[in-house]
PDB file of N, CA and C in Angstrom:
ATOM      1  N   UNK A   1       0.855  -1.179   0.000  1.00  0.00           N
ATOM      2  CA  UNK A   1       0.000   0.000   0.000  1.00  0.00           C
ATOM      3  C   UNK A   1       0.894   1.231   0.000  1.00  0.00           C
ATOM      4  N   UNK A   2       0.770   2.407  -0.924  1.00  0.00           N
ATOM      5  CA  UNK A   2       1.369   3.126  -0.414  1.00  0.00           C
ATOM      6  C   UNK A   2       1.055   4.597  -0.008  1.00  0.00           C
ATOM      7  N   UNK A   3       1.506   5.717   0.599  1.00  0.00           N
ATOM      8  CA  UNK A   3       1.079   5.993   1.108  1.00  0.00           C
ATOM      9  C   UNK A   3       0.974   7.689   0.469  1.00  0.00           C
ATOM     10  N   UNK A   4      -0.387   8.260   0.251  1.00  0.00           N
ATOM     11  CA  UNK A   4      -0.920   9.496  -0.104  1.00  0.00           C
ATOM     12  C   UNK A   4      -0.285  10.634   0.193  1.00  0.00           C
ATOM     13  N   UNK A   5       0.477  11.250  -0.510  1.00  0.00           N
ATOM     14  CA  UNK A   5       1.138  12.879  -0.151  1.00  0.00           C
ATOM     15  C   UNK A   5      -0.337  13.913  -0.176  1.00  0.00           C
ATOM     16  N   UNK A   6      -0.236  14.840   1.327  1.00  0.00           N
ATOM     17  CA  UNK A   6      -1.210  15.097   1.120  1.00  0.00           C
ATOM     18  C   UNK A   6      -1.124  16.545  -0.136  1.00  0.00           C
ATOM     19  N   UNK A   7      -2.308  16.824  -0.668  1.00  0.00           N
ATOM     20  CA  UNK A   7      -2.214  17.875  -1.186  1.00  0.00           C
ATOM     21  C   UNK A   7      -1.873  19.117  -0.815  1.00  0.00           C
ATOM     22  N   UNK A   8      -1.279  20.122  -1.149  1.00  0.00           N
ATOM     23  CA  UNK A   8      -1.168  21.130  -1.071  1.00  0.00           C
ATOM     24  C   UNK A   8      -2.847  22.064  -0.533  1.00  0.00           C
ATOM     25  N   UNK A   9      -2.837  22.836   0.486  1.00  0.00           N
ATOM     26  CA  UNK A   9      -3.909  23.876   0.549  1.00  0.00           C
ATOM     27  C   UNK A   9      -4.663  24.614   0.041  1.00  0.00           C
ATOM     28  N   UNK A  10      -5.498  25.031  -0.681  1.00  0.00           N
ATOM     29  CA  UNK A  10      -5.573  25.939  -1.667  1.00  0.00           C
ATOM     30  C   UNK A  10      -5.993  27.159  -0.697  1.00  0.00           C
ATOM     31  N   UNK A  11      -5.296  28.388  -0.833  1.00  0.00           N
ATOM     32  CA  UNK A  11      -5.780  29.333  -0.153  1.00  0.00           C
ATOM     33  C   UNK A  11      -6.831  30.188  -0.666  1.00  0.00           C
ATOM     34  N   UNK A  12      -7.624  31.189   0.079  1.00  0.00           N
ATOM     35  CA  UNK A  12      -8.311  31.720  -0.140  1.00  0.00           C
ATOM     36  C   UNK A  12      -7.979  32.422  -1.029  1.00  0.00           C
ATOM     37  N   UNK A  13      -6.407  33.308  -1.106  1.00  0.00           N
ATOM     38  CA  UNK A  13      -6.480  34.616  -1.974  1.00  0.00           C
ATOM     39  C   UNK A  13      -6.184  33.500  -3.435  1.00  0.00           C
ATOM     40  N   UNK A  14      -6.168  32.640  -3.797  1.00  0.00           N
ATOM     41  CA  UNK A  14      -5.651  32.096  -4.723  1.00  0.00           C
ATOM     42  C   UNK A  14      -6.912  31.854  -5.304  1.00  0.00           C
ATOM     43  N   UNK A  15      -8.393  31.366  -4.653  1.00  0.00           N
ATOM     44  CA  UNK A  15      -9.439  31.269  -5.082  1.00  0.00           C
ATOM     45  C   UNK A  15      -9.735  32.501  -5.765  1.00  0.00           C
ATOM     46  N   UNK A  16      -9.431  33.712  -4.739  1.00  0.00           N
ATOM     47  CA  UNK A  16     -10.433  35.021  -5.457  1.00  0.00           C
ATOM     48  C   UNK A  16      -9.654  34.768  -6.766  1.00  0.00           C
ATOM     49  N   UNK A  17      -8.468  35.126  -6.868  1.00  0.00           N
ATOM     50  CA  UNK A  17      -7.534  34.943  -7.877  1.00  0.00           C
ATOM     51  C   UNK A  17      -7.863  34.577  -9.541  1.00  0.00           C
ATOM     52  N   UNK A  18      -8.375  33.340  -8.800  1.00  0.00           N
ATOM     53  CA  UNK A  18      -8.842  32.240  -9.966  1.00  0.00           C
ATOM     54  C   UNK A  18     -10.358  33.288 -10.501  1.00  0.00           C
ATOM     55  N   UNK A  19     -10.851  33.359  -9.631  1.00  0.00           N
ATOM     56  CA  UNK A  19     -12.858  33.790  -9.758  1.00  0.00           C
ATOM     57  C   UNK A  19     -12.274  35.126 -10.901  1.00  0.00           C
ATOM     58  N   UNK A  20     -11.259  36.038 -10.465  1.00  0.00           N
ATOM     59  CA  UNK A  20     -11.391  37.251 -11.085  1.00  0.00           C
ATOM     60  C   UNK A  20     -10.712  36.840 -12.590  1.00  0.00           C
ATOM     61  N   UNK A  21      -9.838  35.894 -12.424  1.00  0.00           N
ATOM     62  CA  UNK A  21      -9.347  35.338 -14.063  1.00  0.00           C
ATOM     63  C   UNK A  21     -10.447  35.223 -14.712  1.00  0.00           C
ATOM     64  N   UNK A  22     -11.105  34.025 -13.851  1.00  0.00           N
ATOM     65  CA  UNK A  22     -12.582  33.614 -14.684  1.00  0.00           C
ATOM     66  C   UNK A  22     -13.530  35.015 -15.116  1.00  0.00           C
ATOM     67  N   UNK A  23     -14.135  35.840 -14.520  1.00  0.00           N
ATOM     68  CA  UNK A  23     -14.970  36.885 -14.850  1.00  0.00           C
ATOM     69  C   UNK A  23     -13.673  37.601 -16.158  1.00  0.00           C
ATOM     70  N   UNK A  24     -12.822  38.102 -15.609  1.00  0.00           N
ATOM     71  CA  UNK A  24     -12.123  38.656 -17.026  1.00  0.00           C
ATOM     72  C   UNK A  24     -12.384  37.988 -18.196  1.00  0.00           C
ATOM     73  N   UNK A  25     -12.180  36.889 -17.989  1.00  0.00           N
ATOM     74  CA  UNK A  25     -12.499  35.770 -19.344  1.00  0.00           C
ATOM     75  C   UNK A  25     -13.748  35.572 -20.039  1.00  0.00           C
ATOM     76  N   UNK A  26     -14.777  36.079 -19.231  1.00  0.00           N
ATOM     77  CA  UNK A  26     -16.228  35.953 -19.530  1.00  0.00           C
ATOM     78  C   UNK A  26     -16.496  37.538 -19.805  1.00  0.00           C
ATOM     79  N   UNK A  27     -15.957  38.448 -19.106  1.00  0.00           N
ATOM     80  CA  UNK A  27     -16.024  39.842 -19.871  1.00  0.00           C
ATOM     81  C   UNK A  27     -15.843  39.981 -21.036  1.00  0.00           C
ATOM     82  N   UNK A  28     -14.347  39.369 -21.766  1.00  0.00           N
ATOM     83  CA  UNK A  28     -13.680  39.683 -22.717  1.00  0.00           C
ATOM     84  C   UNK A  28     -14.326  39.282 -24.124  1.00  0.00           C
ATOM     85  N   UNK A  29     -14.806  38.066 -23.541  1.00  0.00           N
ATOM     86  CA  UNK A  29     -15.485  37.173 -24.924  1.00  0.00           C
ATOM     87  C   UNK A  29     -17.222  37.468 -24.744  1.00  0.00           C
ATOM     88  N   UNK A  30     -17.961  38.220 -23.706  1.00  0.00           N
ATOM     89  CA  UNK A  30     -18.815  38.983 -23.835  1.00  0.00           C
ATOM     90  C   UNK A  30     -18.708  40.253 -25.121  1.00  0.00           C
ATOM     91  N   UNK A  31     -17.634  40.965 -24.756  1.00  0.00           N
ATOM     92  CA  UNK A  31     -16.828  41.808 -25.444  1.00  0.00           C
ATOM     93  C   UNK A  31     -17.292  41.790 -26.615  1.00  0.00           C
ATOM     94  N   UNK A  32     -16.445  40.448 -26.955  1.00  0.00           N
ATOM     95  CA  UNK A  32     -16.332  40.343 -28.473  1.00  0.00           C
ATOM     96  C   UNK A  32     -17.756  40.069 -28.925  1.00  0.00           C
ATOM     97  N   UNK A  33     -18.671  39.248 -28.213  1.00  0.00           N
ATOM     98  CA  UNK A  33     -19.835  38.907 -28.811  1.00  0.00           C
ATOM     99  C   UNK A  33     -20.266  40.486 -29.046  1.00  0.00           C
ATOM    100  N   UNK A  34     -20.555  41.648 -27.712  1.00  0.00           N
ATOM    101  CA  UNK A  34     -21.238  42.733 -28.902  1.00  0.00           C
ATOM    102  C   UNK A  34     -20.446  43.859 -29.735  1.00  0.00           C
ATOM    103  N   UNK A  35     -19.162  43.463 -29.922  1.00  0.00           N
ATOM    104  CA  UNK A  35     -18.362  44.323 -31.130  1.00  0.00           C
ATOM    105  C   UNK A  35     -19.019  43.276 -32.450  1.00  0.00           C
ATOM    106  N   UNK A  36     -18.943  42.034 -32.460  1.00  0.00           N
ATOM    107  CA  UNK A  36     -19.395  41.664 -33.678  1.00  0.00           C
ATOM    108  C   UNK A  36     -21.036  42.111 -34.105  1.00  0.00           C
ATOM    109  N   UNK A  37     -21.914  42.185 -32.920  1.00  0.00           N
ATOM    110  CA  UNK A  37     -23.038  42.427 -32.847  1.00  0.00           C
ATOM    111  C   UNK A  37     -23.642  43.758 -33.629  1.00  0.00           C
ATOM    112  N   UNK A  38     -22.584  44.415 -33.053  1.00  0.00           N
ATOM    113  CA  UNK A  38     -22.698  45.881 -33.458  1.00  0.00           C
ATOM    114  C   UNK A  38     -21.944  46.095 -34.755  1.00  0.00           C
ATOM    115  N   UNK A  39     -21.165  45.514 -35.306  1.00  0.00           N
ATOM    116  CA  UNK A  39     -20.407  45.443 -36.728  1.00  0.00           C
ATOM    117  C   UNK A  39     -22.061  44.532 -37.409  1.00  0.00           C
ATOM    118  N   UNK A  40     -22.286  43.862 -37.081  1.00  0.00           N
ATOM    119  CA  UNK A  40     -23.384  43.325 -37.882  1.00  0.00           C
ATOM    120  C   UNK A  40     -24.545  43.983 -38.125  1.00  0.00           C
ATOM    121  N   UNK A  41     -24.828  44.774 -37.033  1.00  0.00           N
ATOM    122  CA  UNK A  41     -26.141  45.840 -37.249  1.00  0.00           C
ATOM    123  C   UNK A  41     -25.502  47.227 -38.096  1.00  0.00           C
ATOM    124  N   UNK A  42     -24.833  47.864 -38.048  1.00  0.00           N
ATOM    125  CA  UNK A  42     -24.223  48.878 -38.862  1.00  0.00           C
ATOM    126  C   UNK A  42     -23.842  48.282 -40.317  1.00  0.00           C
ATOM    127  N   UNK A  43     -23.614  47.242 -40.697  1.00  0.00           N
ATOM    128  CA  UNK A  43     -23.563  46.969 -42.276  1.00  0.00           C
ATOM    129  C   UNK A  43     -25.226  46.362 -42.619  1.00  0.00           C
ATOM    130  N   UNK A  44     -25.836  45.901 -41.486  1.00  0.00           N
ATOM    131  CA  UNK A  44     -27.265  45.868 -41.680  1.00  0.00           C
ATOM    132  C   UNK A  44     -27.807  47.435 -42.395  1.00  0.00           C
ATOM    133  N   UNK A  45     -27.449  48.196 -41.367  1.00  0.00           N
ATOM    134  CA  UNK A  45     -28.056  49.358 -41.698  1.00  0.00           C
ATOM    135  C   UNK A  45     -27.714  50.186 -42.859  1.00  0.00           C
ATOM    136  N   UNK A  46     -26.481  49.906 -42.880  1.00  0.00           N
ATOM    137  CA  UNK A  46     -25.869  50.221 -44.096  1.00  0.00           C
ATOM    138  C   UNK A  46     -27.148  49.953 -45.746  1.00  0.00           C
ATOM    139  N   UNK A  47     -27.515  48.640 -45.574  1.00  0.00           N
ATOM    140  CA  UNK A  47     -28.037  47.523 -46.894  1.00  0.00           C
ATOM    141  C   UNK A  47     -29.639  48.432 -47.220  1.00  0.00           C
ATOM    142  N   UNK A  48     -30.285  48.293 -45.674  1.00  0.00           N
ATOM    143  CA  UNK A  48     -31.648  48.627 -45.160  1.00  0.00           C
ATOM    144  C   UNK A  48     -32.117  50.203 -45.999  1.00  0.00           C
ATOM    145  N   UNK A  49     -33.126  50.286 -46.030  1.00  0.00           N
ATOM    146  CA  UNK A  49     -33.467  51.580 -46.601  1.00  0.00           C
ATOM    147  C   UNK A  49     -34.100  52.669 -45.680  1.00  0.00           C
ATOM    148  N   UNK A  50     -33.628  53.924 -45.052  1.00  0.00           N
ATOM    149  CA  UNK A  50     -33.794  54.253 -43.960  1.00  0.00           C
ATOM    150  C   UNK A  50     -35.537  55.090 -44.341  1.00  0.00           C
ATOM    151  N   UNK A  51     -36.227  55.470 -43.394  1.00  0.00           N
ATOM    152  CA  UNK A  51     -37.756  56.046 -43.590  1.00  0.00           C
ATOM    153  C   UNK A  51     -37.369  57.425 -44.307  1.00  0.00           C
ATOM    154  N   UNK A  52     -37.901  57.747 -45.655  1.00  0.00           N
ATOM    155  CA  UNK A  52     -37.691  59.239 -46.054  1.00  0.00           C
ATOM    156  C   UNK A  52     -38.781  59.968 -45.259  1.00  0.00           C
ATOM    157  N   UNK A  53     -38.220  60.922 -44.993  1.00  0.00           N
ATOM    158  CA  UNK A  53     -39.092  62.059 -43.788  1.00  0.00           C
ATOM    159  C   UNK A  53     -39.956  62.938 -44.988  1.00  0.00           C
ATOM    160  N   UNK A  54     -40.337  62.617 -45.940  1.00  0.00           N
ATOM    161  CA  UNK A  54     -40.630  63.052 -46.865  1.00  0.00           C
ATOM    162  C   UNK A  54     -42.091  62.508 -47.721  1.00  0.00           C
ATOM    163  N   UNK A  55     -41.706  60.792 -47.299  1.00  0.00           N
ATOM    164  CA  UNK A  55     -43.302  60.076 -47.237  1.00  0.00           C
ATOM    165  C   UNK A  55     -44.157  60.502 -46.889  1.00  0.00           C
ATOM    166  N   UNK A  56     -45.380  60.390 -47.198  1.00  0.00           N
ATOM    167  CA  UNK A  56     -46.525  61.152 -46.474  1.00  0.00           C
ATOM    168  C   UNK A  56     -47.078  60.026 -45.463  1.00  0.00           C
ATOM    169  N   UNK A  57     -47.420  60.141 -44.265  1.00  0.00           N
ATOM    170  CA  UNK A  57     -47.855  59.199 -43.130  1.00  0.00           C
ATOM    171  C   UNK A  57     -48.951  58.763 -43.744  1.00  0.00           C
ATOM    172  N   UNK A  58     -49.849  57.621 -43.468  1.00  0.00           N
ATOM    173  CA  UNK A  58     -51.157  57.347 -43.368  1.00  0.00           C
ATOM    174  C   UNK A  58     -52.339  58.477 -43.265  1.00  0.00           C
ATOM    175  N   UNK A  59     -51.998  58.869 -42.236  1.00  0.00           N
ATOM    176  CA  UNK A  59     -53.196  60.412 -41.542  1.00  0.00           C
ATOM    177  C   UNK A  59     -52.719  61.200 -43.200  1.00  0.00           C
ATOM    178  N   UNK A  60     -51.907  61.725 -43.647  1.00  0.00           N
ATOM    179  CA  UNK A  60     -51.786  62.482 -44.892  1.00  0.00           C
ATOM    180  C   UNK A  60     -52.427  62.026 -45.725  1.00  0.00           C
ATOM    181  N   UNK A  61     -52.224  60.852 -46.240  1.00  0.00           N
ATOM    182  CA  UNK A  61     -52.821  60.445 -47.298  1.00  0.00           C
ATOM    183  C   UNK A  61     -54.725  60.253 -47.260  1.00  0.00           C
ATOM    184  N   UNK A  62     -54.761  60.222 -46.121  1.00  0.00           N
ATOM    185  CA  UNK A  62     -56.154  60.360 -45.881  1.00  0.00           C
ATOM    186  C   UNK A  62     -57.000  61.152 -45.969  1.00  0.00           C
ATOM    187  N   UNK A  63     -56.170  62.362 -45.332  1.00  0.00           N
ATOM    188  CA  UNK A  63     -56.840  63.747 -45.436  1.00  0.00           C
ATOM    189  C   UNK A  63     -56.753  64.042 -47.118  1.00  0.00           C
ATOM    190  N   UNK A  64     -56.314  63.542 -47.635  1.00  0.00           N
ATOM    191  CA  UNK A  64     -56.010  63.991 -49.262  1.00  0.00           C
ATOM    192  C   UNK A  64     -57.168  63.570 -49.993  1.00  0.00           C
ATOM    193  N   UNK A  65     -58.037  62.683 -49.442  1.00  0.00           N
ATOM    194  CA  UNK A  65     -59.140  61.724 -49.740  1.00  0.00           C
ATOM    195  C   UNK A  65     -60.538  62.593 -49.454  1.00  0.00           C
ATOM    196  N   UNK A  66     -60.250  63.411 -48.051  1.00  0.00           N
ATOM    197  CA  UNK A  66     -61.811  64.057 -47.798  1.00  0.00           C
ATOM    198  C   UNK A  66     -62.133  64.863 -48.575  1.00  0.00           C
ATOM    199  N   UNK A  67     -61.536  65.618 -49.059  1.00  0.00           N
ATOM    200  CA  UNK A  67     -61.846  66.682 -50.300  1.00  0.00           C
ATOM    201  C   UNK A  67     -62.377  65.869 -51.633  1.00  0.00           C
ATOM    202  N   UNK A  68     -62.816  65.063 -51.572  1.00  0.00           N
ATOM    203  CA  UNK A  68     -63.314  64.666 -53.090  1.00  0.00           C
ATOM    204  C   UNK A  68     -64.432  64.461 -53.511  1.00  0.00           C
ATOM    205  N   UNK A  69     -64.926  64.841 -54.429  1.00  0.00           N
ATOM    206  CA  UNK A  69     -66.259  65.761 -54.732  1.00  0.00           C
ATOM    207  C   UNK A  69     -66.718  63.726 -55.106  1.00  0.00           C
ATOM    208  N   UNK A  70     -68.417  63.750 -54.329  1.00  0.00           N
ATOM    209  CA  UNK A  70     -68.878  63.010 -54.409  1.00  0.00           C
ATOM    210  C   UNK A  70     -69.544  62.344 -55.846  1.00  0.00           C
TER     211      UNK A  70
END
């Protein structure tokens, strides 16, 4: 039989240590998910055809209608 060295301790500050690696790591590649996000909506918008302020709304086109001789 032989016999088990015990392990080493893990200390506390070595845990936080680890936790704050981990969150950096999950920040970073958060990160990246909305830089691509936002590169994808700006060449979206780019393609898209934006509202001409120049269309006439619904309510316009309507009122254009009451004036017409029966």
């Amino acid at each position: 039989m032989t016999a088990r060295t015990p392990a080493a301790p893990i200390l506390p500050a070595d845990l936080i240590q680890e936790e704050a690696r981990l969150l950096a790591a999950g920040m970073d590649l958060q990160q990246q998910g909305i830089a691509l996000l936002l590169a994808e909506m700006q060449a979206l918008a780019a393609l898209l055809p934006g509202e001409d302020p120049h269309t006439p709304t619904d309510a316009e086109v309507e009122a254009g209608f009451d004036n017409m001789p029966v």
